[in-house]
C-alpha atoms as a PDB file:
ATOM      1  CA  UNK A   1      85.331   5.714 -62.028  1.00  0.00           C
ATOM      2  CA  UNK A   2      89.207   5.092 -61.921  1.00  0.00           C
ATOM      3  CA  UNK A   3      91.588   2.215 -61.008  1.00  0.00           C
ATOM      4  CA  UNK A   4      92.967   2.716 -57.618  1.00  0.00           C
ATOM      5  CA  UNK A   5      96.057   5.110 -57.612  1.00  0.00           C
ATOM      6  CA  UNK A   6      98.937   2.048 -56.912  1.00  0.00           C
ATOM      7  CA  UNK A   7      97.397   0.544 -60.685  1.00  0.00           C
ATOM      8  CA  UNK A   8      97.026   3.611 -62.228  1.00  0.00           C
ATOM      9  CA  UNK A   9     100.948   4.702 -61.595  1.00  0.00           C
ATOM     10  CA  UNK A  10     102.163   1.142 -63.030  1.00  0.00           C
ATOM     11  CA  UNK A  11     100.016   1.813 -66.021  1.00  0.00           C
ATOM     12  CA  UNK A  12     101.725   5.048 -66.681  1.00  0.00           C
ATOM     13  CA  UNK A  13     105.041   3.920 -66.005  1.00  0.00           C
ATOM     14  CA  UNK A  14     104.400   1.453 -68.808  1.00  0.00           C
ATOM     15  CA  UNK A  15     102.030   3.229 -71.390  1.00  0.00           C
ATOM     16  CA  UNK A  16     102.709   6.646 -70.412  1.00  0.00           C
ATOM     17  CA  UNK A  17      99.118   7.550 -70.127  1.00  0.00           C
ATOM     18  CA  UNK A  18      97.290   9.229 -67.380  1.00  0.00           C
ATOM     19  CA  UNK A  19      95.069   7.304 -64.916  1.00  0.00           C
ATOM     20  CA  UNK A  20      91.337   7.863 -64.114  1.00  0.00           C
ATOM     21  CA  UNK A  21      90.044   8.924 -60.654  1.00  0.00           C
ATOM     22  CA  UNK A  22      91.316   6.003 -58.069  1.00  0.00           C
ATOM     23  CA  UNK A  23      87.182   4.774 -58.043  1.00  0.00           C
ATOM     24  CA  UNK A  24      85.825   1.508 -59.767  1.00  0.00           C
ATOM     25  CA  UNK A  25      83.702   1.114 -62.727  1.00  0.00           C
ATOM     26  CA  UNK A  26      79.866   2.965 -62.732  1.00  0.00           C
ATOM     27  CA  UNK A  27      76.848   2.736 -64.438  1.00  0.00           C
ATOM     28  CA  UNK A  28      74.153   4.948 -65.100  1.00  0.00           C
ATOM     29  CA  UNK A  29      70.732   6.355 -66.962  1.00  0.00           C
ATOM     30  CA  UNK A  30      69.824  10.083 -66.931  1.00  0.00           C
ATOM     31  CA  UNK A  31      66.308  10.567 -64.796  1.00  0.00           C
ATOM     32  CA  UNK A  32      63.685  13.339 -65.360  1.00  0.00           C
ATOM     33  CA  UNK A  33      65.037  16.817 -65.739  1.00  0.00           C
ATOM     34  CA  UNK A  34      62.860  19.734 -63.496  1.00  0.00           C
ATOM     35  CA  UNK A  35      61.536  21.878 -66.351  1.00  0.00           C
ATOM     36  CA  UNK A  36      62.934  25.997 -66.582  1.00  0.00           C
ATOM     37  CA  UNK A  37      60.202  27.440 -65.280  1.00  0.00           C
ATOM     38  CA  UNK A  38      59.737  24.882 -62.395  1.00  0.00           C
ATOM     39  CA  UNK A  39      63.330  25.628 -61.698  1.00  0.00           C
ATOM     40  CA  UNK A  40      62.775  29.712 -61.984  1.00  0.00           C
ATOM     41  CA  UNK A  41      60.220  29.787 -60.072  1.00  0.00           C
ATOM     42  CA  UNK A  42      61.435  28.221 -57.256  1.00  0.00           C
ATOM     43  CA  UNK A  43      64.063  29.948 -57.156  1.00  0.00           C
ATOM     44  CA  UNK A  44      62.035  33.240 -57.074  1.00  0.00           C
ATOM     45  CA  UNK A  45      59.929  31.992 -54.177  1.00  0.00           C
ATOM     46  CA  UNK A  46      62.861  30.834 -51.960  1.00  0.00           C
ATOM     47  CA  UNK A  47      66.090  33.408 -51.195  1.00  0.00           C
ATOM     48  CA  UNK A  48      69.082  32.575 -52.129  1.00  0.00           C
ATOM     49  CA  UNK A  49      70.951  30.930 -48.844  1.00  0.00           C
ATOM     50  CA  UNK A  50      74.209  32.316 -48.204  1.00  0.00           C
ATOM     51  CA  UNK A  51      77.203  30.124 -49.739  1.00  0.00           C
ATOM     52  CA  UNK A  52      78.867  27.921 -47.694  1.00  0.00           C
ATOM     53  CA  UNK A  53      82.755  28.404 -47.705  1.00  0.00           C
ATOM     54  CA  UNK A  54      84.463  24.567 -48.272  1.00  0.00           C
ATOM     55  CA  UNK A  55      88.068  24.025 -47.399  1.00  0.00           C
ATOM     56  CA  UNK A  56      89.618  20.812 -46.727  1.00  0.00           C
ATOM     57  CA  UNK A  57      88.668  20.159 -43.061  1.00  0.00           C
ATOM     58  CA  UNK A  58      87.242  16.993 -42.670  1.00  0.00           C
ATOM     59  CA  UNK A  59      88.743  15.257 -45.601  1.00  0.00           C
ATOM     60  CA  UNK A  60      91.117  12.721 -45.313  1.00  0.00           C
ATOM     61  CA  UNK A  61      93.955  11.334 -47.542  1.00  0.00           C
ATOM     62  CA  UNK A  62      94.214   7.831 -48.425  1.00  0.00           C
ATOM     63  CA  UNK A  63      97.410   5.387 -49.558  1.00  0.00           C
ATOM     64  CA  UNK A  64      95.650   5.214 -53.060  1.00  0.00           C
ATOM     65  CA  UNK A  65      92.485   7.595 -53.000  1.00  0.00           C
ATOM     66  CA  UNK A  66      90.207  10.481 -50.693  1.00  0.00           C
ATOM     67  CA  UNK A  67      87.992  10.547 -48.103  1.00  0.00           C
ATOM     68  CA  UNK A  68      86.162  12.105 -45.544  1.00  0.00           C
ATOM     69  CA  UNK A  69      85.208  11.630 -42.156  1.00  0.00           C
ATOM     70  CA  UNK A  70      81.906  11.341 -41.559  1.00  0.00           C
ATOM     71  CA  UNK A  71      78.600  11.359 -39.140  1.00  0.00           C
ATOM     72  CA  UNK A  72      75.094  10.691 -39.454  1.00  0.00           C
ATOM     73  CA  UNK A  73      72.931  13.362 -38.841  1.00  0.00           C
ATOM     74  CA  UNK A  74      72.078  11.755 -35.181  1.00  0.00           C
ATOM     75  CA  UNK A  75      75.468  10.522 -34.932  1.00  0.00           C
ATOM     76  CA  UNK A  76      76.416  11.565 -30.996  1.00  0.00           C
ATOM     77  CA  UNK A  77      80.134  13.456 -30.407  1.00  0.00           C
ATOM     78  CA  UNK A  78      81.213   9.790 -28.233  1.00  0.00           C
ATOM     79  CA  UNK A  79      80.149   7.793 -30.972  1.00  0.00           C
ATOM     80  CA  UNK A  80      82.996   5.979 -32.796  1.00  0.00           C
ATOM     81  CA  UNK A  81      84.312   8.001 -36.019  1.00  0.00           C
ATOM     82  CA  UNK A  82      83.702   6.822 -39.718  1.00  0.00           C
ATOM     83  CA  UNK A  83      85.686   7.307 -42.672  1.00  0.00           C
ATOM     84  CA  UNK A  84      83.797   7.035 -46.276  1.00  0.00           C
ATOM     85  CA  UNK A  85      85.699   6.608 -49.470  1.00  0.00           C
ATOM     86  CA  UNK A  86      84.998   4.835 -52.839  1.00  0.00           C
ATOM     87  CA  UNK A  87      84.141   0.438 -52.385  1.00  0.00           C
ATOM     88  CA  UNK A  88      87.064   0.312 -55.431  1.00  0.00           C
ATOM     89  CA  UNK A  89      89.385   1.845 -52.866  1.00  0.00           C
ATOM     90  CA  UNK A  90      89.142  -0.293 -50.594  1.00  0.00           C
ATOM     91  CA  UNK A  91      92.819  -2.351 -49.622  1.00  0.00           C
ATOM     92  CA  UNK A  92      91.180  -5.300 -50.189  1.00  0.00           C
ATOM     93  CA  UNK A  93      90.214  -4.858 -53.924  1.00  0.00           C
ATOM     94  CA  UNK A  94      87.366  -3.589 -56.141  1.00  0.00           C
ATOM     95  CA  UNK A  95      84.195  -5.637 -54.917  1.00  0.00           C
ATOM     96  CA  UNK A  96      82.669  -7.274 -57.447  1.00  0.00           C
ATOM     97  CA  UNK A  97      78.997  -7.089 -58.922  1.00  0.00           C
ATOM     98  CA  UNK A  98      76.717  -8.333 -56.164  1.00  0.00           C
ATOM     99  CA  UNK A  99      79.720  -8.797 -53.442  1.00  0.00           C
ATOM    100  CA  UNK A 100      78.890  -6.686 -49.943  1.00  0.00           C
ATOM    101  CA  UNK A 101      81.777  -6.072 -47.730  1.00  0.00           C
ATOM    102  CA  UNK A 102      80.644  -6.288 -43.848  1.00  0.00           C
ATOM    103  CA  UNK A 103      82.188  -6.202 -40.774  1.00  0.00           C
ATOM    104  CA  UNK A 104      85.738  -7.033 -42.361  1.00  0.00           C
ATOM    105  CA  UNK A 105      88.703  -6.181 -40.056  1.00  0.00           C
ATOM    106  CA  UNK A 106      90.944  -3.593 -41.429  1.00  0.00           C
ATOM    107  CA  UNK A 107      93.859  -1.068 -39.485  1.00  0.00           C
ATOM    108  CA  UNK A 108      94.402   1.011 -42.541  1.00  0.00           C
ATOM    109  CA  UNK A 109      95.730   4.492 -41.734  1.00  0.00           C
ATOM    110  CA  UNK A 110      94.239   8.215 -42.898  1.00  0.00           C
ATOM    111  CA  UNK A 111      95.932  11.607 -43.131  1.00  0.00           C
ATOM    112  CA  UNK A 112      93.743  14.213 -41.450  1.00  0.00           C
ATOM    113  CA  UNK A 113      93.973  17.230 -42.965  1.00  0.00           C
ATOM    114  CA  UNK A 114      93.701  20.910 -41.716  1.00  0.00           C
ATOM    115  CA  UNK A 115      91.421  23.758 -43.774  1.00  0.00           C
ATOM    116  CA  UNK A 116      94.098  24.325 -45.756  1.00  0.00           C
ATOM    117  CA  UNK A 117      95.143  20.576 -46.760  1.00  0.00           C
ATOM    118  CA  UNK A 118      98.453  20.122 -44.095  1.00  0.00           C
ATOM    119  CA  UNK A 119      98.721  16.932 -42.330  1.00  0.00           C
ATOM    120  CA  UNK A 120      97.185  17.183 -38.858  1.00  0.00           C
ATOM    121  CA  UNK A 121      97.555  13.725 -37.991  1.00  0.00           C
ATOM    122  CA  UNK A 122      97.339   9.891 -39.055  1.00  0.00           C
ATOM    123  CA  UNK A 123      93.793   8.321 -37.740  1.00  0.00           C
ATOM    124  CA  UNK A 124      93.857   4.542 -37.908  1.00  0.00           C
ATOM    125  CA  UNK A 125      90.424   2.184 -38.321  1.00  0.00           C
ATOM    126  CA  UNK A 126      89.349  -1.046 -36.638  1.00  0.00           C
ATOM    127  CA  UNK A 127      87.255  -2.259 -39.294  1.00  0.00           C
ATOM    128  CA  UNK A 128      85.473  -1.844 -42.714  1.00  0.00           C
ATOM    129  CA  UNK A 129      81.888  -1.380 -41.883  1.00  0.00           C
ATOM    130  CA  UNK A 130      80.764  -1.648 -45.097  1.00  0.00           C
ATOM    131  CA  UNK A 131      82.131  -1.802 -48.904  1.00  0.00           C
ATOM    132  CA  UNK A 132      80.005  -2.319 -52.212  1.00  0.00           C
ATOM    133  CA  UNK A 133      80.449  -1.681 -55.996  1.00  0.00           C
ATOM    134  CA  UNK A 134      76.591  -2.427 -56.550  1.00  0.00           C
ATOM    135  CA  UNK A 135      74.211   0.113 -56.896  1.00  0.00           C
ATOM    136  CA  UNK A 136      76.439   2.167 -55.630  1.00  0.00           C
ATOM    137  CA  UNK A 137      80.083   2.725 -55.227  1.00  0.00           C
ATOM    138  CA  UNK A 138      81.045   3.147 -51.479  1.00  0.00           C
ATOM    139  CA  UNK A 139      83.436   2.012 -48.038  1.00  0.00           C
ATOM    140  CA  UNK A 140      83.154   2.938 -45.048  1.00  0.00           C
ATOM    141  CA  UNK A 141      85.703   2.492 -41.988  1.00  0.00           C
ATOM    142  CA  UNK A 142      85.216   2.934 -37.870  1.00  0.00           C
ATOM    143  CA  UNK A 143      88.120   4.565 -36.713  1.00  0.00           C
ATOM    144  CA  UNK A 144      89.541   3.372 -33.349  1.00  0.00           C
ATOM    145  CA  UNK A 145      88.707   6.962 -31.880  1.00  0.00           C
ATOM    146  CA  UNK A 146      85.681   8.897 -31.475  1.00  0.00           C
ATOM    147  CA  UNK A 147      84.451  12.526 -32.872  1.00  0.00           C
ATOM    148  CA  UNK A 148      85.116  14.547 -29.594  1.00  0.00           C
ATOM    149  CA  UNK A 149      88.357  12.953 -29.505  1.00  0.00           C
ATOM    150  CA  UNK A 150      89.511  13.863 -32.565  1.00  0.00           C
ATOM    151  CA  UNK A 151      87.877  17.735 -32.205  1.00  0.00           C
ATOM    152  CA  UNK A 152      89.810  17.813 -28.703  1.00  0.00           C
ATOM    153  CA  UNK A 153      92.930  16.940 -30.382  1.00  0.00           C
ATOM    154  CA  UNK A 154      92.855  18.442 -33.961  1.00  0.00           C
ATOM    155  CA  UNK A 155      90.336  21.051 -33.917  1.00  0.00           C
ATOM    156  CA  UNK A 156      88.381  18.751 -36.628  1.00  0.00           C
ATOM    157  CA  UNK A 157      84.628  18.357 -36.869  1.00  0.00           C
ATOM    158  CA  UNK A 158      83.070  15.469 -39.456  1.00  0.00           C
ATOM    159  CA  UNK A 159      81.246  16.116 -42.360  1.00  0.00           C
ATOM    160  CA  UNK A 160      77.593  15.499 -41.636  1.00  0.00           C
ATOM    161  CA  UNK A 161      75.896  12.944 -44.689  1.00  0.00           C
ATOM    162  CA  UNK A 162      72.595  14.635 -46.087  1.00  0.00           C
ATOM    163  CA  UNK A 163      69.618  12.336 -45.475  1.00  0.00           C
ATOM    164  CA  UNK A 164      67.812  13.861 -48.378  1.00  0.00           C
ATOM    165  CA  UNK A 165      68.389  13.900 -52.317  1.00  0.00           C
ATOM    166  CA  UNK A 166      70.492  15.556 -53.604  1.00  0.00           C
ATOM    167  CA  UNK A 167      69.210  18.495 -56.229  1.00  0.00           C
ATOM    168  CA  UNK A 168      69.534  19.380 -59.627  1.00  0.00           C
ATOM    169  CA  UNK A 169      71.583  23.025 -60.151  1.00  0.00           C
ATOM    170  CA  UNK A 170      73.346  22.879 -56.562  1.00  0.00           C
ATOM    171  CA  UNK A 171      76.586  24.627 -56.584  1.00  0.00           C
ATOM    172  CA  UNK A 172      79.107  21.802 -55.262  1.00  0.00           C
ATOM    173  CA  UNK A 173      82.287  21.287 -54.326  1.00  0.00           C
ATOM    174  CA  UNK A 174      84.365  18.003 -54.720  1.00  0.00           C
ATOM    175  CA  UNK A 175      87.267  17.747 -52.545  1.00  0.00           C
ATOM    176  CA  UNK A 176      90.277  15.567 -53.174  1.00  0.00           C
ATOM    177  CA  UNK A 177      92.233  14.769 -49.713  1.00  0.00           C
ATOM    178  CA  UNK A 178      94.922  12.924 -51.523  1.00  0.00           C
ATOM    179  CA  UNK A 179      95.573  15.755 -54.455  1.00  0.00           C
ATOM    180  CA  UNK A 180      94.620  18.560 -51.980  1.00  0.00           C
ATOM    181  CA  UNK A 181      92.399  20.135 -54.811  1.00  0.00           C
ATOM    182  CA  UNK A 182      89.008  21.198 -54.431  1.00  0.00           C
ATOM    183  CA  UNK A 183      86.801  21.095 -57.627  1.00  0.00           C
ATOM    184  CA  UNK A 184      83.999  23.688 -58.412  1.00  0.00           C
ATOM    185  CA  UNK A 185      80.936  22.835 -60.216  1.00  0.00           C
ATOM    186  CA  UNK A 186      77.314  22.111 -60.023  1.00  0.00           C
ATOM    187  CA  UNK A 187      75.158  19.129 -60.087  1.00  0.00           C
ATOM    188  CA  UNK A 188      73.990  18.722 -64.078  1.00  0.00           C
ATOM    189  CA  UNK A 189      71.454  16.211 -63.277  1.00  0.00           C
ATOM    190  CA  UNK A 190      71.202  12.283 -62.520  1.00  0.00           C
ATOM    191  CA  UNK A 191      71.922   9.656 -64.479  1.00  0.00           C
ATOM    192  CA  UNK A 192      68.937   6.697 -63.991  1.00  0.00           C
ATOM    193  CA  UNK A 193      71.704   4.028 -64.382  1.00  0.00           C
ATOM    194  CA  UNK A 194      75.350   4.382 -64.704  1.00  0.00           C
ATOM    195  CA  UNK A 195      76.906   1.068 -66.692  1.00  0.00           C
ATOM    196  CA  UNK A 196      81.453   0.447 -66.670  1.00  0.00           C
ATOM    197  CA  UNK A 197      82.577  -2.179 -67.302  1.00  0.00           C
ATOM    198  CA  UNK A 198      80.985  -5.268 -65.175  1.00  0.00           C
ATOM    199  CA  UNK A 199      79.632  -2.492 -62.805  1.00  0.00           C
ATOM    200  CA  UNK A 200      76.105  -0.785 -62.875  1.00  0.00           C
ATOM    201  CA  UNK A 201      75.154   2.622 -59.882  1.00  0.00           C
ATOM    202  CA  UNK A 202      71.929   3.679 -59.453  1.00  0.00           C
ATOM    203  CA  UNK A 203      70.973   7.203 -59.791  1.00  0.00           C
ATOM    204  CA  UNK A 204      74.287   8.627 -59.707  1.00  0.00           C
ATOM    205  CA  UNK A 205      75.024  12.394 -59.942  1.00  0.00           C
ATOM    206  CA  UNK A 206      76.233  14.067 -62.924  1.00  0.00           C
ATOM    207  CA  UNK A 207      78.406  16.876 -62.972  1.00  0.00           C
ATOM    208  CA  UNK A 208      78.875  19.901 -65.351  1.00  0.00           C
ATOM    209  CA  UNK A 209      82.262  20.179 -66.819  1.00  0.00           C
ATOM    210  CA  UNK A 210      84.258  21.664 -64.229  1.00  0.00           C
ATOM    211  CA  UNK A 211      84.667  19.061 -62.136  1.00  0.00           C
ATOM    212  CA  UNK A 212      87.341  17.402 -64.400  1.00  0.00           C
ATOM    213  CA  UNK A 213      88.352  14.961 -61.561  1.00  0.00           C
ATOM    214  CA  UNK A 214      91.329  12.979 -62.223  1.00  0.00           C
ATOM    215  CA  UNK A 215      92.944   9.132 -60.586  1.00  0.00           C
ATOM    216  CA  UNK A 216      93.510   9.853 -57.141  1.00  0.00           C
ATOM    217  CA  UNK A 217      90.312  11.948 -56.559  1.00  0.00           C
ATOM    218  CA  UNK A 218      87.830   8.701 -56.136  1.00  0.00           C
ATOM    219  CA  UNK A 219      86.483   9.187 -52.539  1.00  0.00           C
ATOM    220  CA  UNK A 220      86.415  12.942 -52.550  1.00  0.00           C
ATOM    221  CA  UNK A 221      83.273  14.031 -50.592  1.00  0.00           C
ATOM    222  CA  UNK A 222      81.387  16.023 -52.670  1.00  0.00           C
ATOM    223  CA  UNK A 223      79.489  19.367 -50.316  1.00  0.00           C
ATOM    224  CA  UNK A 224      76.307  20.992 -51.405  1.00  0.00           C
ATOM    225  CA  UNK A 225      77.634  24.850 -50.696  1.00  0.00           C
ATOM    226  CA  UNK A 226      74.642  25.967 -49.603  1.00  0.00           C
ATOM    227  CA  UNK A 227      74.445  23.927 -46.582  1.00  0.00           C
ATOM    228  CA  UNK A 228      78.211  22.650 -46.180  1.00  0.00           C
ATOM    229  CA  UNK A 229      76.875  18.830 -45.732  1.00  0.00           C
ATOM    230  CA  UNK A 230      77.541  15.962 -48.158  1.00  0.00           C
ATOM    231  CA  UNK A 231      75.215  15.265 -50.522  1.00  0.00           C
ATOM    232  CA  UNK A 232      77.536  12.228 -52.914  1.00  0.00           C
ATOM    233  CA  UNK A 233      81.124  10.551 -53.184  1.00  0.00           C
ATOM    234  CA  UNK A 234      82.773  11.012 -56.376  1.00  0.00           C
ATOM    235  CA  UNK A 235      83.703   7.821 -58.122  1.00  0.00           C
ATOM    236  CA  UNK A 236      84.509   8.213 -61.801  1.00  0.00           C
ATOM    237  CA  UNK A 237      84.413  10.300 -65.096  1.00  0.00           C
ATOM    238  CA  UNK A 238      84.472   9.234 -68.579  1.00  0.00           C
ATOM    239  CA  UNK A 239      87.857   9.910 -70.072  1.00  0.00           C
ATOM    240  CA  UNK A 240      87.572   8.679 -73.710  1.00  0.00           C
ATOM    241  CA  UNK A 241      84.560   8.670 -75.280  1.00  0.00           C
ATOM    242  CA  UNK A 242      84.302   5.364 -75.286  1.00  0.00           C
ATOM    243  CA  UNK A 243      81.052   3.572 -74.398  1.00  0.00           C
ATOM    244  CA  UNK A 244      80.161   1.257 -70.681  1.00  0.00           C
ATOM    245  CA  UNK A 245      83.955   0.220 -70.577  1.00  0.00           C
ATOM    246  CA  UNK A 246      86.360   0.671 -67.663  1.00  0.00           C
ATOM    247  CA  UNK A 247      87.212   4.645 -66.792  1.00  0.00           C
ATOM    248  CA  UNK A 248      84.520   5.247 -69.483  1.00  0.00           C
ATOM    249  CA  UNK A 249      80.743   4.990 -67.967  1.00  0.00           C
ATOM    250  CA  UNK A 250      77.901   4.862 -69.830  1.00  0.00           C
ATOM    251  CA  UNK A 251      74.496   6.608 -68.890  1.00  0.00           C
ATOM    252  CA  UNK A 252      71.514   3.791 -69.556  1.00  0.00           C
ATOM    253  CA  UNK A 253      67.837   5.660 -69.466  1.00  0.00           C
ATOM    254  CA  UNK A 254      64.275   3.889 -68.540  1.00  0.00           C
ATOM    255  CA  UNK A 255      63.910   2.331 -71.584  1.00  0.00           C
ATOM    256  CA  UNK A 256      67.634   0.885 -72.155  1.00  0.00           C
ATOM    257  CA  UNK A 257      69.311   4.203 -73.962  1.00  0.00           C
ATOM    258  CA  UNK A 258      72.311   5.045 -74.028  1.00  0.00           C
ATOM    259  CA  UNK A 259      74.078   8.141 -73.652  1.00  0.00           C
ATOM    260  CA  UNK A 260      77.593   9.485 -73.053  1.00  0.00           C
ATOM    261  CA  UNK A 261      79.509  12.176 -71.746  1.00  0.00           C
ATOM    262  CA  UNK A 262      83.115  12.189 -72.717  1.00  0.00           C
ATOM    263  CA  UNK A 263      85.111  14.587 -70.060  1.00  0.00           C
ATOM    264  CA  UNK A 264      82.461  14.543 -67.773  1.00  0.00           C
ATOM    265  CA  UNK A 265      82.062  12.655 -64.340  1.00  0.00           C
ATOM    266  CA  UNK A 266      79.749  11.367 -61.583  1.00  0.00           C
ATOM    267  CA  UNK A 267      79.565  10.754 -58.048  1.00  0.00           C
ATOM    268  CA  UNK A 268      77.296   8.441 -56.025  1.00  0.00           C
ATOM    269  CA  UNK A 269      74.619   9.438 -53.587  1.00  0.00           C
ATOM    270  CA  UNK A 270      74.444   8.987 -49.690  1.00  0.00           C
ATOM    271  CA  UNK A 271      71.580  10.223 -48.962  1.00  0.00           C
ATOM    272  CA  UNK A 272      70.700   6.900 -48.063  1.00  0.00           C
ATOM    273  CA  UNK A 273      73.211   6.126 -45.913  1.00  0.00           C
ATOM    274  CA  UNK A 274      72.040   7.476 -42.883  1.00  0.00           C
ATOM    275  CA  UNK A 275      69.167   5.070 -42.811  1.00  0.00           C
ATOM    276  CA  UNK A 276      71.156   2.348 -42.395  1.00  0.00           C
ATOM    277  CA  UNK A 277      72.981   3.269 -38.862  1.00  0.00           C
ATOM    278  CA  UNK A 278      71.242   3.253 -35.636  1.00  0.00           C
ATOM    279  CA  UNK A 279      72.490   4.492 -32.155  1.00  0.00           C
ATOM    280  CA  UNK A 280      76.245   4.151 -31.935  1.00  0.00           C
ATOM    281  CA  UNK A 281      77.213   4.549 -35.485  1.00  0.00           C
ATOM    282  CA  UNK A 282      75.653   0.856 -35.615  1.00  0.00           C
ATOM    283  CA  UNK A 283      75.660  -0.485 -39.292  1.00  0.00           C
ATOM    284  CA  UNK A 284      72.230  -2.329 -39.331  1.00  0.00           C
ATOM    285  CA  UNK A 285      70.838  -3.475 -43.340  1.00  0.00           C
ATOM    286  CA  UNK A 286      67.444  -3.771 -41.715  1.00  0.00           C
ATOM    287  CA  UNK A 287      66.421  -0.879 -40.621  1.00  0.00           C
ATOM    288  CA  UNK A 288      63.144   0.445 -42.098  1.00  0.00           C
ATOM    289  CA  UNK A 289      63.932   2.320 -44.944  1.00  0.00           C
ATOM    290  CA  UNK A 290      67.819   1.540 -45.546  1.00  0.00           C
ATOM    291  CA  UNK A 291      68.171   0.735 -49.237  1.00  0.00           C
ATOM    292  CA  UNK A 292      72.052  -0.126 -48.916  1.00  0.00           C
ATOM    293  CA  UNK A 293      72.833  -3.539 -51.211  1.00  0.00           C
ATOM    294  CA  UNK A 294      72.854  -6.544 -48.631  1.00  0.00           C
ATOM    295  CA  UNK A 295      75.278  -9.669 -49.424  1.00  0.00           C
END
């Protein structure tokens, strides 16, 4: 994962060297890979689905990293709008190991963007629902609007968060708000612990090599093109070679391994997510089956 953008262009006005994605340090251990002829022969007893065109609708620009605004899949149109980024993008500072953001208040501003990445509009939130660097690597705002406001006034519908794992071979995009790139790949596998620097994630996803994402990129939803929802959030790569330090995450296995993957990156899942908000885009930790870290 990368420093937040702000750091990242200090650093390179004084070393002259480029910055990681905008996302805070990972961790993570490579699970079970499905066998080739598991994977074949799903694949010959399901059709291919048709491929879901991604654009930039939905994402959102922040001061120092992306975004996207989001719903739930029971989320209802009057319900108030979230925003989900990176927890190290947050204005208040990477989280640190253990520390749970809740309920914080927070007016920070997004750019809406249109399907082709112009500026619709500024949206502006009323709080930080929830921010973490444990486990997982994730914020979340409410906006002081709701989703049929914002489709009323910009055309704009949310990205809906998957409430299911994500899988192994799934064409993906990841979509930077704030570089107004889109990134093409597919999901490599999962790493069974991710380890930078003081940080460890859980089960992150790792990507094949085109998805070279860069500082300013932390936050950027990444879609599952063959049903258009979002399935992760990116949060870091490893630039260096260099083993469980800061921009360059280690992969620990089941039995304390280590592995890594200079030039390639990860992105943390969300599929649990959902779990944890009940009617009204209500944040609530204990809900039955909400796995989210709690303070």
């Amino acid at each position: 994962m990368k420093k937040p953008l702000i750091g990242m262009l200090a650093t390179l006005l004084a070393a002259g060297t480029s910055a990681l994605v905008g996302a805070a340090p990972a961790q993570a251990a490579a699970p079970a890979q499905v066998s080739a002829p598991a994977q074949a022969s799903a694949q010959a007893a399901t059709p291919a689905a048709k491929a879901v065109t991604v654009n930039f609708a939905g994402t959102v620009a922040l001061s120092n990293c992306s975004g996207s605004l989001v719903r739930m899949p029971n989320s209802a149109a009057t319900d108030p709008a979230l925003v989900l980024s990176n927890g190290h993008c947050l204005e208040s500072g990477m989280p640190g190991p253990g520390e749970v953001v809740l309920d914080q208040p927070s007016s920070r501003t997004f750019t809406l963007l249109n399907p082709t990445g112009g500026r619709l509009a500024t949206l502006r939130a009323t709080k930080v629902v929830y921010g973490a660097m444990t486990d997982t690597d994730v914020s979340i705002y409410q906006l002081n609007t709701n989703y049929a406001s914002i489709k009323s006034k910009y055309g704009i519908s949310p990205l809906t968060i998957a409430d299911t794992h994500p899988t192994q071979g799934a064409d993906i995009r990841v979509v930077s708000g704030y570089w107004k790139k889109i990134y093409s790949c597919s999901i490599d596998g999962f790493a069974y612990q991710l380890n930078e620097a003081d940080w460890t994630f859980k089960d992150s996803v790792r990507y094949t090599s085109g998805c070279n994402v860069i500082g300013g990129t932390s936050g950027s939803p990444v879609v599952d093109t063959s049903t258009g929802r979002l399935v992760a959030v990116n949060n870091t790569i490893n630039e260096n070679g260099e083993s469980c330090t800061l921009d360059n995450p280690c992969e620990v296995d089941e039995n304390g391994g280590v592995t890594v993957h200079q030039g390639i990156g990860y992105a943390q899942e969300t599929y649990g997510i959902p779990a944890c908000f009940g009617p009204g885009n209500r944040l609530d930790l204990t809900l039955a089956g909400c796995t989210l870290p709690r303070p």
